[in-house]
Each structure stands twice: as C-alpha cells, then as structure tokens.
Protein backbone atom coordinates (compact mmCIF):
# COMPACT_ATOMS: atom_id res chain seq x y z
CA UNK A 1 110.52 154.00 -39.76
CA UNK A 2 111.85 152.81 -36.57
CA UNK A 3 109.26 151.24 -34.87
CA UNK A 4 105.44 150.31 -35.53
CA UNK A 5 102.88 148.80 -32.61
CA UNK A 6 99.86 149.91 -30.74
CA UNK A 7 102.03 150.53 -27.74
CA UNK A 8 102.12 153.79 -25.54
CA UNK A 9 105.88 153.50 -25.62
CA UNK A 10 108.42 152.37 -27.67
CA UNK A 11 112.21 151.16 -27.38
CA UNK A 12 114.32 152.33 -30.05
CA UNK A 13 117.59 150.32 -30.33
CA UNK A 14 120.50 150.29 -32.87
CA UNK A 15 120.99 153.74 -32.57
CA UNK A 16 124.82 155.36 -32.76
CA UNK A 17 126.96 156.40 -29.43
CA UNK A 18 127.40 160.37 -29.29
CA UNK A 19 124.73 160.63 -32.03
CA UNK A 20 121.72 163.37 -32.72
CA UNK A 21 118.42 161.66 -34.00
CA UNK A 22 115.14 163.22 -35.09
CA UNK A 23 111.74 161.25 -33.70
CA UNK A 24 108.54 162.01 -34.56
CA UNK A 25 104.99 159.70 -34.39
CA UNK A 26 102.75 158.91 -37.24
CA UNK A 27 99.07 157.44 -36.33
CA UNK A 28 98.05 154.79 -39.02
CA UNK A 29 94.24 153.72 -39.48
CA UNK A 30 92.95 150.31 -40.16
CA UNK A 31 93.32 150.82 -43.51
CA UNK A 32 97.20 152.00 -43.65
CA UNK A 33 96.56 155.55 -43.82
CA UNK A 34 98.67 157.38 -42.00
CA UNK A 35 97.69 161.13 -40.32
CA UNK A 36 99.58 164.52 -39.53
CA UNK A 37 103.25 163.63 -37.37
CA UNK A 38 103.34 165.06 -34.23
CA UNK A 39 105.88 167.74 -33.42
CA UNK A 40 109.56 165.83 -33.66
CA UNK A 41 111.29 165.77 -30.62
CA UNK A 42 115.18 165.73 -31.30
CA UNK A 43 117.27 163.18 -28.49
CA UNK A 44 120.92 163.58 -28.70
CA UNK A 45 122.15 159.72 -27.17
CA UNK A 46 125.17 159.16 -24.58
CA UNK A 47 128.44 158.73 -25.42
CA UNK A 48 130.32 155.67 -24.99
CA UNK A 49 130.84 154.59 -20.73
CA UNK A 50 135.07 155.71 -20.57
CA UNK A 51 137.42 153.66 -19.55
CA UNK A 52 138.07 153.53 -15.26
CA UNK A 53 140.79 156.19 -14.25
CA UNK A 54 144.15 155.15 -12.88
CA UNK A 55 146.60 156.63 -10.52
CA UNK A 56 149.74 157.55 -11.73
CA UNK A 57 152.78 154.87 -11.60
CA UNK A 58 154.95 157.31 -9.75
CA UNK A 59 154.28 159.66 -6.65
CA UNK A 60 150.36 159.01 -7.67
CA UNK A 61 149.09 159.10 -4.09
CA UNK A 62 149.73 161.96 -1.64
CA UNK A 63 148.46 162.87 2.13
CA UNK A 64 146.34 165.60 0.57
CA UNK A 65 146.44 164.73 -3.30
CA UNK A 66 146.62 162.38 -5.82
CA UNK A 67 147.68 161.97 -9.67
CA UNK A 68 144.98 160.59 -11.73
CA UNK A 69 145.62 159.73 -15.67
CA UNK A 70 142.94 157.85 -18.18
CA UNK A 71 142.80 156.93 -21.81
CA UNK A 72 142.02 159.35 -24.29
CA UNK A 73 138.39 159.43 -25.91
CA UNK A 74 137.90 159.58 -29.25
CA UNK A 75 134.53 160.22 -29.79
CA UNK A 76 134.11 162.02 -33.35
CA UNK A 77 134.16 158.49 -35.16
CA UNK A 78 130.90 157.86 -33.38
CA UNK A 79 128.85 161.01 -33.88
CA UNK A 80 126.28 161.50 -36.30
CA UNK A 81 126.38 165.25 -36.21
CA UNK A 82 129.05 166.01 -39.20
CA UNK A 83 128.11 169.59 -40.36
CA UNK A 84 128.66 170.02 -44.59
CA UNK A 85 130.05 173.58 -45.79
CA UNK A 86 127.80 175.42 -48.14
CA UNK A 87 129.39 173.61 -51.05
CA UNK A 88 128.61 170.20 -49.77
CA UNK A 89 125.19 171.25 -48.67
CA UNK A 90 124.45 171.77 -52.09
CA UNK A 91 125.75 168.91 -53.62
CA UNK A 92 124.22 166.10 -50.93
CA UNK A 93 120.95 164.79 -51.26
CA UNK A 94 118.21 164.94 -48.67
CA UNK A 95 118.66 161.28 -47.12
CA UNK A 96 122.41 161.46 -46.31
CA UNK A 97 122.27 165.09 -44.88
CA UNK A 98 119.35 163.63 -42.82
CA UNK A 99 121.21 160.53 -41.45
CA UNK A 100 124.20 162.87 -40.85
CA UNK A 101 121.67 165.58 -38.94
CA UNK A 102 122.48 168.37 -40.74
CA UNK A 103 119.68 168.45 -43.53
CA UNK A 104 118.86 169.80 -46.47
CA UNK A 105 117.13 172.74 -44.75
CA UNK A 106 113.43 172.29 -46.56
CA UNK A 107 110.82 174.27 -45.33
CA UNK A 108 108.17 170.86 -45.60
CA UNK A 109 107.82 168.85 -42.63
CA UNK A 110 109.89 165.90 -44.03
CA UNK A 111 113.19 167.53 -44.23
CA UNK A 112 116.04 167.31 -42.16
CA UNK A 113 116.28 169.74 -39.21
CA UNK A 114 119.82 171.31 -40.25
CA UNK A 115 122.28 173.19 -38.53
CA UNK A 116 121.91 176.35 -41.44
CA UNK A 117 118.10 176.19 -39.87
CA UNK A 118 118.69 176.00 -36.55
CA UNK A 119 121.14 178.67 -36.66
CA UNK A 120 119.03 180.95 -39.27
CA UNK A 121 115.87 180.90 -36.77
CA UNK A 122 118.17 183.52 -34.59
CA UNK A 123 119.91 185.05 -37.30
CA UNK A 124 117.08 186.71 -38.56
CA UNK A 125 119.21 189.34 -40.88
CA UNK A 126 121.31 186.65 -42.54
CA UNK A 127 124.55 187.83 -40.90
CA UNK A 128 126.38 184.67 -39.84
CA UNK A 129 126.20 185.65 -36.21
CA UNK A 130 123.40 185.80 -32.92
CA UNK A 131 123.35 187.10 -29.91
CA UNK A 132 125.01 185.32 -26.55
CA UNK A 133 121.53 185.67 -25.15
CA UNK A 134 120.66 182.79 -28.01
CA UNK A 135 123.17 180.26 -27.72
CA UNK A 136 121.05 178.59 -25.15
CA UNK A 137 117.82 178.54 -27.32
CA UNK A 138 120.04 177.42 -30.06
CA UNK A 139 121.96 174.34 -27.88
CA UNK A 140 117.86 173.29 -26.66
CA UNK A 141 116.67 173.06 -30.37
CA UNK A 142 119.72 170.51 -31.16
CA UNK A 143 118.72 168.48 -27.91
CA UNK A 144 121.37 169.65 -25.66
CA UNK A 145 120.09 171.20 -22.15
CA UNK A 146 123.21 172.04 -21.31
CA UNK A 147 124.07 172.36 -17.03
CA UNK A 148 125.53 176.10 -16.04
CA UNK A 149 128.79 174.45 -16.41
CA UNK A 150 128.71 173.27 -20.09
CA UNK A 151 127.14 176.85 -20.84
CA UNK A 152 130.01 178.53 -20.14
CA UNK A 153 132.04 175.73 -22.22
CA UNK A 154 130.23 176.12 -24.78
CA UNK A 155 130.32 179.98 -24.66
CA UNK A 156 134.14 179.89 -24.15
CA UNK A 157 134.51 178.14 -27.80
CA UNK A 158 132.14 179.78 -29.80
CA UNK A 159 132.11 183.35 -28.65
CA UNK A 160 133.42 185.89 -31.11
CA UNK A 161 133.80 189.63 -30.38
CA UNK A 162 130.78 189.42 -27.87
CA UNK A 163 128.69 187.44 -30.33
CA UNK A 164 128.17 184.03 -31.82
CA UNK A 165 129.57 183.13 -35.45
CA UNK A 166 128.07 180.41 -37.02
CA UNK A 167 131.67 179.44 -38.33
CA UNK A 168 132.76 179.02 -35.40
CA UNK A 169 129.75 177.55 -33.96
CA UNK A 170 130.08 174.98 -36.48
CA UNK A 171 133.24 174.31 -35.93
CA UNK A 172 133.00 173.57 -32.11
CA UNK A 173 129.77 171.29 -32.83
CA UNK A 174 131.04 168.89 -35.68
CA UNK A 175 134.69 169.49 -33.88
CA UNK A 176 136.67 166.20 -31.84
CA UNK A 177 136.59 168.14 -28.66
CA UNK A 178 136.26 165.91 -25.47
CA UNK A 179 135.81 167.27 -21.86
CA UNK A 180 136.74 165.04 -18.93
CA UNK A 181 135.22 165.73 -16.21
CA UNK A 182 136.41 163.72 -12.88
CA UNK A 183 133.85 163.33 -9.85
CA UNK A 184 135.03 162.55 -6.25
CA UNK A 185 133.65 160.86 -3.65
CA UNK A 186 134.45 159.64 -0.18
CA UNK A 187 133.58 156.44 0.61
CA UNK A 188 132.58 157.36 3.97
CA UNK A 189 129.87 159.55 2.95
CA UNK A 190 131.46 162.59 5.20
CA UNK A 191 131.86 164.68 2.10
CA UNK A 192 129.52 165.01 -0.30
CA UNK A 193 130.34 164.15 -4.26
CA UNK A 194 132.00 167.19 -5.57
CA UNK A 195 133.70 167.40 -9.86
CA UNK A 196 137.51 168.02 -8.77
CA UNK A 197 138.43 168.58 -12.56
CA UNK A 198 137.30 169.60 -15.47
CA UNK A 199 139.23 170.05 -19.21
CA UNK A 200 140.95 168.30 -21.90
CA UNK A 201 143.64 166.44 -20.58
CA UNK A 202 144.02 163.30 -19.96
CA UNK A 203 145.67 163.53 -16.69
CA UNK A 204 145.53 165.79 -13.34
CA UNK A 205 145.95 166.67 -9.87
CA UNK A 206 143.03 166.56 -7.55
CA UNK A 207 144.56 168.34 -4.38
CA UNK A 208 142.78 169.49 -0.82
CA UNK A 209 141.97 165.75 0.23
CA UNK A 210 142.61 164.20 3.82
CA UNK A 211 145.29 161.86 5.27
CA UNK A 212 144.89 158.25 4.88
CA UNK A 213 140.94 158.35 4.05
CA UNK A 214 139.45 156.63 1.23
CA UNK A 215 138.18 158.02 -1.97
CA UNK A 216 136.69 157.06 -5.42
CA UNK A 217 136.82 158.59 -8.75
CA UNK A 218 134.57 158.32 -11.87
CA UNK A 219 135.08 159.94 -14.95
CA UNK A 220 132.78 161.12 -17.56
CA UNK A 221 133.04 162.76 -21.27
CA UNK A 222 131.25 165.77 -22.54
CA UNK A 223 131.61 166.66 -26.30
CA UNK A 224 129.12 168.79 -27.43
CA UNK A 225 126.18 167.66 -28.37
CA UNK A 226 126.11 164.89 -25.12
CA UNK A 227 128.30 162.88 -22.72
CA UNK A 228 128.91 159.83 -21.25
CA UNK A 229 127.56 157.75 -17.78
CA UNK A 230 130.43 158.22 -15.20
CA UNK A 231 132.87 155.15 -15.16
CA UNK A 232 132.78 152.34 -12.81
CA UNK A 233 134.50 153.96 -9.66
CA UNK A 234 138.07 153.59 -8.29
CA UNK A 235 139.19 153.91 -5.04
CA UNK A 236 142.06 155.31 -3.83
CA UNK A 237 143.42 155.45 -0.07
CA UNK A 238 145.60 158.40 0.49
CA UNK A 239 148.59 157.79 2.28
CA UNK A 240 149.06 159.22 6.15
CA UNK A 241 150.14 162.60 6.69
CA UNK A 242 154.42 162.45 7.93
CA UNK A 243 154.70 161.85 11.43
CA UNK A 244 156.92 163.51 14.18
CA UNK A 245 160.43 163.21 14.15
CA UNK A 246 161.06 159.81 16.31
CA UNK A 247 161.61 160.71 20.03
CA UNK A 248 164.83 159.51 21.73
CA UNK A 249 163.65 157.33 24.76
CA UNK A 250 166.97 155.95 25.63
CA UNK A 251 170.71 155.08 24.17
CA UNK A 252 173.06 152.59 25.13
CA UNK A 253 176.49 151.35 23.34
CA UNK A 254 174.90 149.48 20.14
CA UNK A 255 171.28 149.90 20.31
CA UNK A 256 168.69 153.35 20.49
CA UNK A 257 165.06 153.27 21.73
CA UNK A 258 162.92 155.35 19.86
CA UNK A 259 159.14 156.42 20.59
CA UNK A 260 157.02 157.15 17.41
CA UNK A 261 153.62 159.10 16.44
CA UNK A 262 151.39 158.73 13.97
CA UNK A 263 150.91 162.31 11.87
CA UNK A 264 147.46 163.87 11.07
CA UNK A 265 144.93 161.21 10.05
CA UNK A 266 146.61 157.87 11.88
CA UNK A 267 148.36 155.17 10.27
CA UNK A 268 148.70 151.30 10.05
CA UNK A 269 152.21 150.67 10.06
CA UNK A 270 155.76 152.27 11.10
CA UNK A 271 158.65 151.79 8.90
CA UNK A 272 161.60 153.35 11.15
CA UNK A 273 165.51 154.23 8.95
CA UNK A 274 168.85 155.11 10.05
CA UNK A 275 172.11 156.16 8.72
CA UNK A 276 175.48 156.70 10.60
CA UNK A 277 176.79 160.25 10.32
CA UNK A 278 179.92 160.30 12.41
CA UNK A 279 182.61 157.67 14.53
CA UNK A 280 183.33 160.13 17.78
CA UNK A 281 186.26 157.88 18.73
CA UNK A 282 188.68 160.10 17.11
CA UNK A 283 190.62 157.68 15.41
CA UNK A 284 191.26 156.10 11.65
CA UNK A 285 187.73 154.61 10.85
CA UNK A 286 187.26 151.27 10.90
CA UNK A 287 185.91 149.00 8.12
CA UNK A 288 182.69 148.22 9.54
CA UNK A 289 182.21 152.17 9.60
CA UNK A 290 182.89 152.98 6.34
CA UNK A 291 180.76 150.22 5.17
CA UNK A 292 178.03 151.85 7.66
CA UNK A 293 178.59 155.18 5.81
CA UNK A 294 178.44 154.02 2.42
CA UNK A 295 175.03 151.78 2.99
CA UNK A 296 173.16 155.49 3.66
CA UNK A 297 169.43 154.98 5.04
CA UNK A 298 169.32 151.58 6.40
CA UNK A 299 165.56 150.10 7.48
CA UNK A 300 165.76 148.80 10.94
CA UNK A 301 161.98 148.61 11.60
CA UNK A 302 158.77 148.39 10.11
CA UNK A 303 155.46 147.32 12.39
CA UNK A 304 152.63 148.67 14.18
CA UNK A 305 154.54 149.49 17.50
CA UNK A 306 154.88 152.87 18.75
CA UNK A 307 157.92 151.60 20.82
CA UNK A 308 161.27 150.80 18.54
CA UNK A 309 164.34 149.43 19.85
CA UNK A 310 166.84 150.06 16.58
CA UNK A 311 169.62 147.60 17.61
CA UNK A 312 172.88 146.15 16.07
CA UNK A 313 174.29 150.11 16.09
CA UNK A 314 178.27 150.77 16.55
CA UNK A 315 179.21 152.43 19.80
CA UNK A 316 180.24 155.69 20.14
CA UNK A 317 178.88 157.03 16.86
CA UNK A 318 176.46 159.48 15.46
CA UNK A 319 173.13 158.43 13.82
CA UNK A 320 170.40 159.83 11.88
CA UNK A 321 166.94 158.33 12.62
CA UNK A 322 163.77 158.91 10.55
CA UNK A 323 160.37 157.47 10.12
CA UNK A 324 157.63 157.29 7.41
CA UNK A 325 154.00 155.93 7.94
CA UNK A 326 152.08 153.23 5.77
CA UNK A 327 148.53 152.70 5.43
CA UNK A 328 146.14 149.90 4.71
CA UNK A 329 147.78 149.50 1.79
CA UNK A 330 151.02 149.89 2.22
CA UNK A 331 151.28 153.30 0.48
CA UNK A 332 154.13 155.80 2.26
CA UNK A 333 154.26 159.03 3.79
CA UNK A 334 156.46 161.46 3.28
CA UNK A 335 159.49 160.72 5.75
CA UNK A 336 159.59 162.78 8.79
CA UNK A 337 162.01 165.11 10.27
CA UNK A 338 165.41 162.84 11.21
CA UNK A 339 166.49 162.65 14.49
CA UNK A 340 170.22 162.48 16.03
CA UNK A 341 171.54 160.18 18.52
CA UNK A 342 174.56 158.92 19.57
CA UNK A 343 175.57 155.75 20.83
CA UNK A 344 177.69 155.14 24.36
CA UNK A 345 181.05 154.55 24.44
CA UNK A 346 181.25 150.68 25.57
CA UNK A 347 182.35 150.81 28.96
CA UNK A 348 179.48 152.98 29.76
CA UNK A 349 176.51 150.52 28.60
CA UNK A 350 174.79 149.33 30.71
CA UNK A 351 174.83 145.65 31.21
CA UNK A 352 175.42 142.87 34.02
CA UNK A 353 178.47 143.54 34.66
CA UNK A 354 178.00 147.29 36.04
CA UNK A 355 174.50 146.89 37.27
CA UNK A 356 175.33 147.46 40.92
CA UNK A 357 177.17 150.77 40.08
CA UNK A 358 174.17 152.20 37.27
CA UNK A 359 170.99 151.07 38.87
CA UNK A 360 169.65 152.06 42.34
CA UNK A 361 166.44 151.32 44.34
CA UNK A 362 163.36 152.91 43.72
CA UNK A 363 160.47 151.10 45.31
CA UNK A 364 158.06 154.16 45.27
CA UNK A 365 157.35 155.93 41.87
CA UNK A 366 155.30 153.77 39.19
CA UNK A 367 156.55 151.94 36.64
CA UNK A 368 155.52 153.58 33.24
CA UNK A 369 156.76 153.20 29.17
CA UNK A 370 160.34 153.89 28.64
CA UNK A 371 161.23 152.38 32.25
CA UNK A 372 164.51 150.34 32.50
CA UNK A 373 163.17 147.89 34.79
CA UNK A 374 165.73 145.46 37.00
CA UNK A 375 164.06 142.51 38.76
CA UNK A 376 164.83 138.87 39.89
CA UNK A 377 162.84 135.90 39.87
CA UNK A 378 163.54 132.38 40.95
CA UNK A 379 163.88 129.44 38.69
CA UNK A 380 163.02 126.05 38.87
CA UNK A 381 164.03 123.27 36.24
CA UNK A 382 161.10 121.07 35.74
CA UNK A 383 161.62 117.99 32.96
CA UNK A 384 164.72 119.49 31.76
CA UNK A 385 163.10 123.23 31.04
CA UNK A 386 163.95 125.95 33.04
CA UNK A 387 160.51 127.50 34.15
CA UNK A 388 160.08 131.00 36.35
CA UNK A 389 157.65 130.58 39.61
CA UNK A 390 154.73 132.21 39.86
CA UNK A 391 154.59 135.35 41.80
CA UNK A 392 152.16 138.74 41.92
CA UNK A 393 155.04 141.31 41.39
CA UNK A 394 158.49 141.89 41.06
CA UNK A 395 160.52 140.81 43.66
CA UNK A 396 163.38 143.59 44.30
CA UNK A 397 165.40 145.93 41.73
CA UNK A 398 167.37 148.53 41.40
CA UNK A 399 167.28 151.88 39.17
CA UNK A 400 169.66 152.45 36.65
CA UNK A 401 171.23 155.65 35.60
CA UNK A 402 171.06 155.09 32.18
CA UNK A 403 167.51 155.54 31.85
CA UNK A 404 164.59 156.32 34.14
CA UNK A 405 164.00 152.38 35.60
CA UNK A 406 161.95 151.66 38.20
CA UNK A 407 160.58 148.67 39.97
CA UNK A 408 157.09 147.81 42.02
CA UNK A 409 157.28 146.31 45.34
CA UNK A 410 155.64 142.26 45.40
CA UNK A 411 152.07 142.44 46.82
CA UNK A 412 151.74 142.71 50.65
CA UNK A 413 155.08 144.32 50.89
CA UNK A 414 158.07 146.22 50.26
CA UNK A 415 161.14 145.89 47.65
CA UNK A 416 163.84 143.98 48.66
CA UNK A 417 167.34 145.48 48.60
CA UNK A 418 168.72 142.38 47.23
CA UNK A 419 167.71 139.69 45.08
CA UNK A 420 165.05 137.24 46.40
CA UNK A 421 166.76 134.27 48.68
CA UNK A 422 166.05 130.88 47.66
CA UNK A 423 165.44 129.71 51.02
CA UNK A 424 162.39 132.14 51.61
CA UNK A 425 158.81 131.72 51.91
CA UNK A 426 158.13 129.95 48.89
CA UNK A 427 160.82 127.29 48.59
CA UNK A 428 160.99 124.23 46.28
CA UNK A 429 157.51 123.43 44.69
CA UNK A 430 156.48 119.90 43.24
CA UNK A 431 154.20 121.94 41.10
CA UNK A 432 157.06 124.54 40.01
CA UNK A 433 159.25 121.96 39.74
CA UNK A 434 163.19 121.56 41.40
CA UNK A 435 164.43 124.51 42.44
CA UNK A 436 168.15 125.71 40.52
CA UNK A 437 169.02 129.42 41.11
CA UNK A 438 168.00 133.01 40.48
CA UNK A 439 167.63 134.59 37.18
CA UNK A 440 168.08 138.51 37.30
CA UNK A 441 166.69 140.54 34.06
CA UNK A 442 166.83 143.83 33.06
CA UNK A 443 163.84 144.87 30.91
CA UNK A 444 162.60 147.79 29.10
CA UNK A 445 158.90 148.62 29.50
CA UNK A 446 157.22 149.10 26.25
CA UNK A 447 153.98 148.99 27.29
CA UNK A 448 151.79 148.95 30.75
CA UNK A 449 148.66 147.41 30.83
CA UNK A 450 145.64 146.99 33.73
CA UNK A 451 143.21 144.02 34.18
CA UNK A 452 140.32 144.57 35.45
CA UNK A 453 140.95 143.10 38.57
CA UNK A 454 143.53 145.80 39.22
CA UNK A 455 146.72 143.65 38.32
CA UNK A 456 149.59 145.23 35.94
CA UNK A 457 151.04 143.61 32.85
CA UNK A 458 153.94 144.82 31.64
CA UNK A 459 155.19 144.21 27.91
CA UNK A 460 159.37 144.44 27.81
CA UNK A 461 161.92 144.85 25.81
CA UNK A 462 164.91 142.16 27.74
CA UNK A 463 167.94 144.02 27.81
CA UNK A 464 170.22 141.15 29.49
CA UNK A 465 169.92 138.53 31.69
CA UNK A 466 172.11 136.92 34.11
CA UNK A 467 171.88 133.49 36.34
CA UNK A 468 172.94 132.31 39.46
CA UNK A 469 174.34 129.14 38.40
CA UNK A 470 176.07 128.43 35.29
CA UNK A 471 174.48 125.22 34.48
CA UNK A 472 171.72 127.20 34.17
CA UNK A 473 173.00 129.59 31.72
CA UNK A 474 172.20 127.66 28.46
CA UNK A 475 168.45 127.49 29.52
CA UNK A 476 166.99 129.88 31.31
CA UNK A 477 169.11 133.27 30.30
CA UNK A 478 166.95 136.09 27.79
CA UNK A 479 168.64 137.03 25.15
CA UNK A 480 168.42 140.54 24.28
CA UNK A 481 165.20 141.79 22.36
C-alpha cells in the first residue's frame, strides 16, 4: 500500500528513476473491508534529467557544424526491471520478483505481472519467440508506448531471423543500453526543433547549420523501458562563414591598404594576418628580413572596420595577406584565401617630398572610399595649441598617381591650383585665434558619410602632413595613421 484517502487523485512519491511499477485501487468500507481492485495500470517513471551537453575543447564550433560531447549515463543501477533466468525464477519468492517487476507469474490477481507472462500472452505455442507484428502489444503491456522512432530501436535489438526471441528480448529489456538523443533548436524560432542525433555515443557531429546564428541543444536518454526530460539547454553561436580574400586598395613603400568582406551570414569583428614571402631587392637579406620570415603569420589587425591600413611593412618585398572573421563571441572562421602584395621601392612612396610630381588636380569627379585625398587648411595657434579654421570644404589639392585621390572644390567655388593664401578672404580671426601658417595633409578616405543637410564627412586615414613654418612642426603636423 502506497497511498490511502478519500481523494479522486493521489501523488505517489518515493518511487525509483528508470523504474516499472504496478498500481492498482482498492475501495475500503467503513468497516475496513476492502472490495474487488480495479484493473492495474502499469507506469514505467522517467529516467534521471542528464547532465547539459558541451562543445568540444577543440575545433567544437564550425560555420555549418558543431562537436557536441556529454557524460555517459548509467542508468541500469536505477531500474527496477531486472529480469531472473528460469533458475532464479524458481528459486525467488513472490515479494522480491514483484519489487524487481518480473513476478512470479501466478495466475491470481495478486501476483506479479512478469516478463515470462507478458511474453507467454503472444507466444501462445510455448516456442520462445512472437511475431514482429507483437512487439508493440508486448512494449504497451510493460508501459512503454513507444514513438515510431523507438519502435524501430527496439526492433533493431530484438529481432531474430524475422521474429522476436524472448532471449533476446530479455536481454535488451534488463540490458544497460542508453540512447542519446540530441534536440536542436534555434533561438530565433526560424527553424523549427528538429533531433540532429540519435545513438550510443557520447559524442557527435550535428552538421547542415548556418553561419554565425545561434542555437541550443538538449539532450535526453532512452533505455528501454523509459527516458529522461531533455536537459537544461545550451547555446551555441556558430562562427561566420570565411570571408573573401582581402582586396588590395592601395600599396606604398611600408604600409598596404586592404578592403575586407564579411562571408555568408555577417560577422562582428575582422582579425586581418600577414607574412613576408620574398625581399625583391636582389641582394643578401637583411636581418630585419629574415627575422620577418621566420615570425610566419603576423596579426596586424583585428576590429570591426572594413577598411585596414596594415602598416610597419619593409619596402620592396612580397607579402601574404589573409583574414578570418569573429563573432559575438569571439569564435573564428576559417581563414580566407591569402592575398599578395608588394610593397614600393622607397623612392617611389609617396610622401611630401614628391607630392608635386605624384598628385595632380582633379576638382571634378567625387571623392569616394579608397581616395588618396591632398588638401590644405590654414592654422591658427590659439593659447599655445595649434587649431585648424573652420571652413565648408577642402580648399585645393592635387591627385596622386599612386592611388585614385581626389579632392572637392570649397562651397561657392572652384579648387584652387595652389594651396590657400593666408592673406585671403578669411584672414586672422580673434575667434580662430593668431594666425601661423598652412598645414597640407594627405589623407586616405575610409569612409564617406552625408548629413542630412547635404554636407559630406569624410573619415581618413592621414598619410603625412607637412607645415608651412617650422615652429609649427611640433604642434600642428599628423602623424601617420
């Protein structure tokens, strides 16, 4: 007796994980008496919740896959359901054979509902074996309704020659086998909740997911006479997809600008390598080049911009650039394709000194990424800070050879062939400050950006800067980058 009341219902508690129980109900008068049971109803209860799965230590997370692992389950400690051969069957008494399910087999109403019984109602000529068409019948009188899936389990360990041996059938039910089964889900809801794996081991490979989307996994145990709850979920980001080999915007003597994209699926973050393949100067190598060599893939980047200027490169050399992406989490793609460049030869870099021969005046295309931009701007030195004036556009340039620079003309008219003068229309300013030369810069546009009220903000990348007095040179020169 498990439980006595006037109740419709009942709780039953202190009942074994993984174990198969018998119920029935009694009716007792005022007097004591009990009446006929009702028909027993036989409950097989869950197994114990699993542990939560884990992605493997290395190469666990994928674009389109991951590696999952978890701890194995073992469950047979736990389950009530231990079958006795004929000999034992014999030998035990009623009570134990009842608390261990099997039973004594006795045709009265009190006895045990044993696996011999169970079995014999199908095996109506005593042979040991039934039909395939039975094994369902059979699992539904132990308190399994098993799903189409655990069927065909079921009917992959206990078939024999087209039929089912009780031997064998014995030996699956009172067996250790555990079946994981692994369900995924996307934490977006744009998939629905699908069982990626299924078997006994205690790792796998769930494959045909999407770049850098989220995911969670729960895992759940099967033996069989029941199974488990799933386990508390675990989510998993998969990492971007590899992106594009970087682009080569432009080169000069010790730095490369590179333009990156994001693979299938996007990505957070940029992480941009490089390695020197060859010196083209012909001669002996150098020490700094040999040390180059032997350092292999070098990082010189990681961020969210598209635009990457690798810098502190020897001249004249050969590089190899490539580029992985990182997601939320920091998790890698696959590197992509590399990408060769090579650096200029000194004396062809483009700097202050040869900006009149390299750069020529364009006042009429539009200024767009990847531009080597060459402008001038006045300064004025205003309590001991050099400060630029205020002005609504560029004031003059030139176009460079080395890349593809251009410059706008100043609002309300057009580009001036030199530099502006000093002694034009806007002068010294008390507001600006004391007027002290001309600052000339030669920028890279990384990015070009529109207000609303039509005005253009560019984002650069300073190549070099030059002033027109020295005294000015400590404060109000960019350095490069």
């Amino acid at each position: 007796q498990v439980w006595r009341g006037s109740a419709g219902g009942a709780m039953i508690k202190g009942l074994n994980p993984n174990s198969t129980y018998r119920l029935r109900v009694f009716a007792v008068n005022v007097d004591g008496v009990r009446g006929e049971s009702s028909d027993h109803v036989v409950v097989n209860t869950l197994c114990e919740t699993p542990g939560e799965v884990k992605v493997a230590k290395k190469g666990g997370i994928g674009p389109d896959r991951v590696r999952l692992c978890w701890n194995a389950e073992d469950l047979s400690s736990t389950a009530n359901r231990v079958a006795l051969s004929e000999r034992a069957r014999d030998a035990q008494g009623f009570q134990k054979v009842l608390a261990e399910w099997t039973g004594s087999g006795g045709s009265g109403d009190d006895g045990g509902v044993s696996l011999d019984a169970a079995f014999g109602r199908y095996d109506a000529r005593s042979t040991g074996r039934i039909s395939g068409g039975d094994l369902l019948n059979l699992l539904q009188d132990l308190g399994v309704h098993p799903s189409e899936d655990r069927l065909r389990e079921a009917w992959r360990a206990v078939e024999d020659g087209g039929s089912v041996s009780f031997k064998k059938f014995e030996r699956w039910w009172t067996g250790r086998g555990v079946t994981y089964v692994v369900k995924r889900s996307c934490d977006d809801g744009s998939e629905e909740d699908a069982v990626c794996y299924r078997g006994d081991r205690t790792s796998a490979e769930v494959g045909g997911l999407t770049p850098n989307k989220r995911y969670t996994f729960s895992l759940r145990v099967v033996t069989a006479n029941s199974f488990s709850v799933f386990s508390a979920p675990v989510a998993v980001l998969t990492s971007p997809s590899p992106p594009p080999a970087p682009a080569l915007v432009s080169v000069n003597d010790k730095s490369v600008l590179l333009k990156l994209s994001p693979g299938k699926g996007g990505t957070a973050t940029y992480t941009v390598t490089r390695r020197l393949m060859k010196c083209l100067s012909g001669k002996k190598e150098t020490v700094s080049v040999r040390k180059a060599k032997e350092a292999g893939w070098v990082q010189v980047f990681r961020g969210s911009d598209s635009l990457v200027n690798a810098v502190g490169l020897l001249p004249n050399c050969i590089y190899q650039f490539r580029a992985t992406c990182q997601n939320l989490e920091g998790v890698s793609s696959p590197p992509s394709d590399v990408t060769n460049g090579a650096t200029l030869e000194s004396k062809f870099s483009v700097r202050a000194a040869n900006a009149p021969e390299v750069f020529t005046v364009e006042c009429t295309g539009d200024v767009v990424t990847g531009d080597l931009v060459l402008f001038t701007e006045r300064v004025y030195v205003k309590d001991g800070k050099a400060v630029a004036a205020p002005k609504d556009g560029l004031g003059g340039g030139k176009r460079g050879s080395g890349g593809t620079p251009r410059v706008t003309p100043r609002s309300g008219g057009g580009a001036s062939l030199t530099s502006v003068d000093s002694r034009g229309g806007f002068g010294s300013s008390s507001r600006s400050g004391l007027f002290g030369g001309e600052r000339t810069v030669a920028g890279l546009v990384l990015s070009v950006r529109s207000s609303p009220s039509g005005r253009r903000y560019f984002r650069m990348l300073v190549s070099w800067s030059s002033v027109s007095d020295k005294s000015l040179r400590g404060v109000a020169t960019l350095g490069e980058g």
